[in-house]
C-alpha atoms as a PDB file:
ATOM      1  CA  UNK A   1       9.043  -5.452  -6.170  1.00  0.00           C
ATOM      2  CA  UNK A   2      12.274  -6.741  -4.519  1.00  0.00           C
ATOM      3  CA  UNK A   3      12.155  -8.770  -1.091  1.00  0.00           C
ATOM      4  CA  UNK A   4      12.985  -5.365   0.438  1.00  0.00           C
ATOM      5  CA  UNK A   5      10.345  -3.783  -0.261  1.00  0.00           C
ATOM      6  CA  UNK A   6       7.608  -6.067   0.473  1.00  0.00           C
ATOM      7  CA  UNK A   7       8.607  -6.385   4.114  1.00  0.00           C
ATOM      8  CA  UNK A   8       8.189  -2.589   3.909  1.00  0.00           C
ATOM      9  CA  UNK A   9       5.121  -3.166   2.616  1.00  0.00           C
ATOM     10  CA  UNK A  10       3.643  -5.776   5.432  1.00  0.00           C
ATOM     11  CA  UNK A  11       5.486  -3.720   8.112  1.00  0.00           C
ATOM     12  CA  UNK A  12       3.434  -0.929   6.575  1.00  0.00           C
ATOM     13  CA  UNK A  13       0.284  -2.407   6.398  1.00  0.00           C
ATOM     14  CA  UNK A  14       0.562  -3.697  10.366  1.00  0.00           C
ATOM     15  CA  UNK A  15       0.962  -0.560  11.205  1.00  0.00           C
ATOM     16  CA  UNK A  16      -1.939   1.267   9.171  1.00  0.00           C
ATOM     17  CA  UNK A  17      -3.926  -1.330  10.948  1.00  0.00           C
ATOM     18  CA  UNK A  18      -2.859  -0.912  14.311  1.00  0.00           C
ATOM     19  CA  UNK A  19      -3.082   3.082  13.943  1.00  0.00           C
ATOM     20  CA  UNK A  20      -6.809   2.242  12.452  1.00  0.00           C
ATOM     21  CA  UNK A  21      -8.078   0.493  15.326  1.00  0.00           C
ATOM     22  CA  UNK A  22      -6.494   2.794  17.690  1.00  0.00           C
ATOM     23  CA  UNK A  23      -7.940   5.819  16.141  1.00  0.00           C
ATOM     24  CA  UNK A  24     -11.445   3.849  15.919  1.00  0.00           C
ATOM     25  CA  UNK A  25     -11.120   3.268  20.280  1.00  0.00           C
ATOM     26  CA  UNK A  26     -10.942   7.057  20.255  1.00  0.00           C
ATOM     27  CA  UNK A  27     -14.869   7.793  19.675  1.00  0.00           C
ATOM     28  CA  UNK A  28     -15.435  11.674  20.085  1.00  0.00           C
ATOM     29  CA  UNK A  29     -18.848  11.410  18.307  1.00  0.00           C
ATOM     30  CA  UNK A  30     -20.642   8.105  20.014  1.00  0.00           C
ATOM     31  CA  UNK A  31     -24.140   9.397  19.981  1.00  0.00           C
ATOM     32  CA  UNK A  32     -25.932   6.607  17.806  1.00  0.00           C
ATOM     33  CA  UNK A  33     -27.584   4.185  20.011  1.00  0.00           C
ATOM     34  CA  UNK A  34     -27.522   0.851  17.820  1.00  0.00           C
ATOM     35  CA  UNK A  35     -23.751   1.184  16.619  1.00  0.00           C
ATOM     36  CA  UNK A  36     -21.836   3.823  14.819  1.00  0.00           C
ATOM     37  CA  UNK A  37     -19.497   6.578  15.567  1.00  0.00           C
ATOM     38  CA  UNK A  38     -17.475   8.848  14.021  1.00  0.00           C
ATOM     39  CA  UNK A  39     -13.475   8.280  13.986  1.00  0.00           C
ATOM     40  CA  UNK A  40     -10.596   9.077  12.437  1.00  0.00           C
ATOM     41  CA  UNK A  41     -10.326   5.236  11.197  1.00  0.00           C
ATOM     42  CA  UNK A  42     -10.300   6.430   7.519  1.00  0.00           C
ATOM     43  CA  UNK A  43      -7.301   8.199   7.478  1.00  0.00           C
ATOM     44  CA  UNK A  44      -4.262   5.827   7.923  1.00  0.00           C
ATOM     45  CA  UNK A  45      -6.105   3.469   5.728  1.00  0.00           C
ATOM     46  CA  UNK A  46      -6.325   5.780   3.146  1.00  0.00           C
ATOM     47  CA  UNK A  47      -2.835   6.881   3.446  1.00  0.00           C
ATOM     48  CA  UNK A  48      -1.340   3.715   2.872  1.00  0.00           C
ATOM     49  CA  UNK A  49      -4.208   3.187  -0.565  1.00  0.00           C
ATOM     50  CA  UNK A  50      -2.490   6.885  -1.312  1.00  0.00           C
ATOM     51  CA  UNK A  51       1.122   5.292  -0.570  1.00  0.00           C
ATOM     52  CA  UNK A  52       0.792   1.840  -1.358  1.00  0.00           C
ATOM     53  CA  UNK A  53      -1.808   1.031  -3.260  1.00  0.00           C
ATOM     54  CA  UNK A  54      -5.068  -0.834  -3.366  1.00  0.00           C
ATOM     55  CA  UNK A  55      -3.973  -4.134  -1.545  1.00  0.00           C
ATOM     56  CA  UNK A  56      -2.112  -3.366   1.153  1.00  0.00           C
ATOM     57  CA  UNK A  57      -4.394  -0.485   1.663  1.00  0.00           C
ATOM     58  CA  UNK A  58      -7.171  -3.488   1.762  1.00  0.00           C
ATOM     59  CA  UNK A  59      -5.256  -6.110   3.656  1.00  0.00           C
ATOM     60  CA  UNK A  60      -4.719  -2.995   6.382  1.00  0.00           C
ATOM     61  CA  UNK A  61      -8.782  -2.850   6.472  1.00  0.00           C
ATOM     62  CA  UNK A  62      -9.662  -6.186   6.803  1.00  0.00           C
ATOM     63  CA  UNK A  63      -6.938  -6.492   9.412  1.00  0.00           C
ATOM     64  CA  UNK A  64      -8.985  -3.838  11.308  1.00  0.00           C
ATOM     65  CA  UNK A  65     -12.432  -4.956  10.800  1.00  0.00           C
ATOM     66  CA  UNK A  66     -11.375  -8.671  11.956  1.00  0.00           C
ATOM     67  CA  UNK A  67      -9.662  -7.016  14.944  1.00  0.00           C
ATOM     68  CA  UNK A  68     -12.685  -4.315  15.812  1.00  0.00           C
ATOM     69  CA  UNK A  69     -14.731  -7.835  15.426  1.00  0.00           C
ATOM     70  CA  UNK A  70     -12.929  -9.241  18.839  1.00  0.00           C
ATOM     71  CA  UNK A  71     -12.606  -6.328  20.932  1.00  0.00           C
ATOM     72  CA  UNK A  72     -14.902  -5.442  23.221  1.00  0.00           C
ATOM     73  CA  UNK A  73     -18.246  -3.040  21.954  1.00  0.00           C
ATOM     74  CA  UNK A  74     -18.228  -5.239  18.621  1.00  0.00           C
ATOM     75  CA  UNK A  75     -22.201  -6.802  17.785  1.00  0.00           C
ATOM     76  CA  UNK A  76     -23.220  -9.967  16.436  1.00  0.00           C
ATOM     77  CA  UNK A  77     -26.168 -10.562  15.365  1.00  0.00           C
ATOM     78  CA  UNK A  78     -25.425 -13.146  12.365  1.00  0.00           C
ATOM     79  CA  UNK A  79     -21.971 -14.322  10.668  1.00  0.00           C
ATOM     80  CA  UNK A  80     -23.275 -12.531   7.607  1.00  0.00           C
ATOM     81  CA  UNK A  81     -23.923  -9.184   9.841  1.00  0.00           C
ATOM     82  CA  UNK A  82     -20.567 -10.282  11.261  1.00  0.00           C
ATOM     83  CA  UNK A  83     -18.866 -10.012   7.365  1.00  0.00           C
ATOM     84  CA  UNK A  84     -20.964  -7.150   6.281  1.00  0.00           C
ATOM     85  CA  UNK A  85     -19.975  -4.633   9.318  1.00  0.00           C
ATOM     86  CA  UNK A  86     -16.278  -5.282   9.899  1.00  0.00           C
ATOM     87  CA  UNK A  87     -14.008  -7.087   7.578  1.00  0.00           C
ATOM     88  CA  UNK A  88     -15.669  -6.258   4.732  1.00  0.00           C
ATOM     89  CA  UNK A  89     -16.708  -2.243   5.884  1.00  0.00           C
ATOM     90  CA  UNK A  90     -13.131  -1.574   6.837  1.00  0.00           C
ATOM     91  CA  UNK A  91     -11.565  -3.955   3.497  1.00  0.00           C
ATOM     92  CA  UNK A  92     -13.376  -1.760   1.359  1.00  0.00           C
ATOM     93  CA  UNK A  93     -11.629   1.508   2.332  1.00  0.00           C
ATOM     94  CA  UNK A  94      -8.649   0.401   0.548  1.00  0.00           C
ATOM     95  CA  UNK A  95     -10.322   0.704  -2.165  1.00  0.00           C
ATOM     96  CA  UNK A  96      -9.342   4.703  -1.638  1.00  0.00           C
ATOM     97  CA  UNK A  97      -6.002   2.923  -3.875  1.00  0.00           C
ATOM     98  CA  UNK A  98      -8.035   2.982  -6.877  1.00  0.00           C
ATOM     99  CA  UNK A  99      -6.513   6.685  -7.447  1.00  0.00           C
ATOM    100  CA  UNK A 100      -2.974   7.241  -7.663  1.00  0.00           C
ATOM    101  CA  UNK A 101      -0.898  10.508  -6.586  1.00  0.00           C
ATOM    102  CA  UNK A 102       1.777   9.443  -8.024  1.00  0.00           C
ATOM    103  CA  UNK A 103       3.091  11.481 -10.643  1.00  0.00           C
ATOM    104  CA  UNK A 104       0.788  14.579  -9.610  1.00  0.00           C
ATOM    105  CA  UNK A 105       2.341  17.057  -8.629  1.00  0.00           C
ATOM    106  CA  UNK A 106      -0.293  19.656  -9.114  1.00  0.00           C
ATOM    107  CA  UNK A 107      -2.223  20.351  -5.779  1.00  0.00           C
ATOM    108  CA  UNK A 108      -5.875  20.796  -7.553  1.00  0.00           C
ATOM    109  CA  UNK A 109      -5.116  17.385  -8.826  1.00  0.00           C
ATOM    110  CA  UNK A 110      -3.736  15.924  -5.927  1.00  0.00           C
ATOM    111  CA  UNK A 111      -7.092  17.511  -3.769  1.00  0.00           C
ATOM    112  CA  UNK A 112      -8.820  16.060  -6.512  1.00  0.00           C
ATOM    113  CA  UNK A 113      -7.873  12.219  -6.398  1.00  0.00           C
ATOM    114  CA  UNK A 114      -7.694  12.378  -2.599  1.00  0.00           C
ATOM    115  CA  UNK A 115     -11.596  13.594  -2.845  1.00  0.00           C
ATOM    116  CA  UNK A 116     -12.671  11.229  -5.200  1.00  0.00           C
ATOM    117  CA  UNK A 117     -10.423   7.612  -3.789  1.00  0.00           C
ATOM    118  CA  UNK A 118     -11.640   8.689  -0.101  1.00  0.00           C
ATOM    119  CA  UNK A 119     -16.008   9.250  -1.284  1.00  0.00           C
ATOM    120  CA  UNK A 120     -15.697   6.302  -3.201  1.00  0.00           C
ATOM    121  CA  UNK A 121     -14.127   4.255  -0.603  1.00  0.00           C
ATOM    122  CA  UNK A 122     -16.599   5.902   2.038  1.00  0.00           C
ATOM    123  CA  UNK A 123     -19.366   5.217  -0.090  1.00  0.00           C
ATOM    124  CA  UNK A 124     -18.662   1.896  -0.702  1.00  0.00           C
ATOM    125  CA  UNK A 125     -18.150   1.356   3.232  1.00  0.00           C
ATOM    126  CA  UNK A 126     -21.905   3.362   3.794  1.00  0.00           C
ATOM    127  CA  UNK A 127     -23.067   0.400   1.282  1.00  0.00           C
ATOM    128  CA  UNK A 128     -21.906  -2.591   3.603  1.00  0.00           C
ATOM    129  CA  UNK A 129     -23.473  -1.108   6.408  1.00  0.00           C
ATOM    130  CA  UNK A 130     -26.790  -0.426   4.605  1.00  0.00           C
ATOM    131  CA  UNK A 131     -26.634  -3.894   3.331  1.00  0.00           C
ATOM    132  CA  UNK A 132     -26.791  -5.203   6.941  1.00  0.00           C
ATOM    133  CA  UNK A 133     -28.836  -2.670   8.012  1.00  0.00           C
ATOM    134  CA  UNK A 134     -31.359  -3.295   5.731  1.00  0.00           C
ATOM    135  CA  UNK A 135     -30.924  -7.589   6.369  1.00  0.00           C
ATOM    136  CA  UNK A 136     -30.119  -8.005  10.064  1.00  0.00           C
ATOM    137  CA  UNK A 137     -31.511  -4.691  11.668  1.00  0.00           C
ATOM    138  CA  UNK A 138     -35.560  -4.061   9.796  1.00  0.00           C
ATOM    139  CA  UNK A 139     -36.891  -4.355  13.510  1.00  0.00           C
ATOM    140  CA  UNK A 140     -34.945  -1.060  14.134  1.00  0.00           C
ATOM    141  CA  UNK A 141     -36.835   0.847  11.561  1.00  0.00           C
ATOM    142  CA  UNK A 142     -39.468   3.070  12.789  1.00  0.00           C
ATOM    143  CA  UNK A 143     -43.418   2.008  12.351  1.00  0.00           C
ATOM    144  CA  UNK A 144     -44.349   3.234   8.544  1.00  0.00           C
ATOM    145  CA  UNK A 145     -41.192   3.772   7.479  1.00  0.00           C
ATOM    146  CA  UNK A 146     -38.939   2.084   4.804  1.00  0.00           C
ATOM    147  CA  UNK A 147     -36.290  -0.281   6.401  1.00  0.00           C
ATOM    148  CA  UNK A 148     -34.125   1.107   3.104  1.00  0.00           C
ATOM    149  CA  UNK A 149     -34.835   4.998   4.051  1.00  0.00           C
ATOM    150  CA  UNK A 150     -34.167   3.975   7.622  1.00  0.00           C
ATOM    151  CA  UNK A 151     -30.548   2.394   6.874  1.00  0.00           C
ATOM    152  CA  UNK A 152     -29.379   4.837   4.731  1.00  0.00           C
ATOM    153  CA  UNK A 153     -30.183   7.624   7.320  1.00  0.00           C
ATOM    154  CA  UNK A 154     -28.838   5.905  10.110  1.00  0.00           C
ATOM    155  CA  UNK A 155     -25.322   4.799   8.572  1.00  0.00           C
ATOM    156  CA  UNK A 156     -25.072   8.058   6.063  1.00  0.00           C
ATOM    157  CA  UNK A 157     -25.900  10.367   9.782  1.00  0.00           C
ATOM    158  CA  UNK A 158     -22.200   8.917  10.894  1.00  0.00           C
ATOM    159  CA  UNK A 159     -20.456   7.636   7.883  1.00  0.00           C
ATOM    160  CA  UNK A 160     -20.779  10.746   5.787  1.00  0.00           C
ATOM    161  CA  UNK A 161     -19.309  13.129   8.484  1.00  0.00           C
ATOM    162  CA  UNK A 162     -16.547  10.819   8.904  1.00  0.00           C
ATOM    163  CA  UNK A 163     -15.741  10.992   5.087  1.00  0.00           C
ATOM    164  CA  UNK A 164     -15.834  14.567   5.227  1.00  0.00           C
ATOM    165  CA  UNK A 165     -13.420  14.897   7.861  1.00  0.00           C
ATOM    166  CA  UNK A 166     -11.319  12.450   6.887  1.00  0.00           C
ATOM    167  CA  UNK A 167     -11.332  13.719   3.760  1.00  0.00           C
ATOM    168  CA  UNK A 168      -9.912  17.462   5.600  1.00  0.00           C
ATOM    169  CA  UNK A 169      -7.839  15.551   7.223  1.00  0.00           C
ATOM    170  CA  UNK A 170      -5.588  13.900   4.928  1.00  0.00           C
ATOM    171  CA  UNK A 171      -5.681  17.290   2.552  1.00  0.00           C
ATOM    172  CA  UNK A 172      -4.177  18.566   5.807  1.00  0.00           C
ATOM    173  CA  UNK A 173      -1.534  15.931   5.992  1.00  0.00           C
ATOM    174  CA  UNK A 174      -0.644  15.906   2.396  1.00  0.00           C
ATOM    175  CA  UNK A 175       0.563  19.431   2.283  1.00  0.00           C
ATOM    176  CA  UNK A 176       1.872  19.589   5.581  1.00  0.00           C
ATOM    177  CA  UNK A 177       3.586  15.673   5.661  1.00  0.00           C
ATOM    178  CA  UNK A 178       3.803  15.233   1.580  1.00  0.00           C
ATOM    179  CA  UNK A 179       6.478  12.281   2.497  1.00  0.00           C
ATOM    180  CA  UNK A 180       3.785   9.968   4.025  1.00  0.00           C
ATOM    181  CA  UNK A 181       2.119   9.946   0.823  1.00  0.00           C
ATOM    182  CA  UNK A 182       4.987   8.580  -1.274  1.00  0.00           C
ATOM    183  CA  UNK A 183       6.948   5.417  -0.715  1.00  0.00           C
ATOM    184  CA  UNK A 184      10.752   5.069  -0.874  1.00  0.00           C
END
């Protein structure tokens, strides 16, 4: 990679992040009393994993989760809490990289790997959560019932929908924007 192209690359990545935490301010679906909401915060993330690859595609995510952490709305409730709901959450839907469109040219392909990089980095996001969920947030849980069932309802209820739309979304933007998928 020449010098070129790495400033690209960090110019990029700024931007994915910027775009993230925009699109995260902009909460159509706030309707989960103890923190949550669906966004759109998926999508440039996983356009740059699509574009870029899996570490700038990271770097963009923890850039988000560290800057979600300061802004106003953000909860702490324990530096491990802290970790487990923003840098690491949004880090880990870089992970989307892990699949490359690069050299497919084939649509059912290309719906394919979008499908599988954006579950698997949704998933692995819904895990983060649960993980703190399950550590910093029992007292939550209602009387009788599993502080594990209880976490994976809560975060699935608003981290699932997102990774379906997000999902729709950037199937949407690869056929109609195709460029934004490939770099230089």
């Amino acid at each position: 990679m020449n010098q070129r192209s790495k400033v690209i690359t960090l110019v990029e990545t700024a931007i994915i992040a910027a775009l993230a935490i925009v699109l995260n301010l902009f909460t159509p679906f706030q309707l989960w009393p103890n923190g949550g909401s669906v966004t759109l915060t998926m999508v440039p993330i996983a356009i740059l994993a699509f574009r870029r690859g899996i570490v700038p595609a990271i770097t963009a995510g923890l850039i988000t989760g560290l800057i979600l952490l300061i802004l106003p709305g953000a909860f702490y409730a324990h530096p491990i809490q802290v970790i487990l709901d923003y840098p690491l959450a949004f880090a880990l839907l870089g992970v989307a990289g892990w699949v490359s469109l690069k050299d497919v040219n084939k649509p059912s392909s290309q719906i394919i790997k979008v499908v599988m990089g954006l579950f698997v980095a949704g998933v692995l996001r819904l895990f983060s959560h649960f993980l703190s969920g399950v550590i910093f947030f029992a007292e939550y849980a209602p009387k009788g019932q599993s502080v594990y069932v209880y976490s994976l309802v809560y975060n699935a209820s608003y981290i699932l929908p997102e990774i379906i739309i997000s999902i729709i979304v950037v199937i949407v933007l690869l056929y109609t924007a195709p460029k934004l998928f490939h770099s230089e």
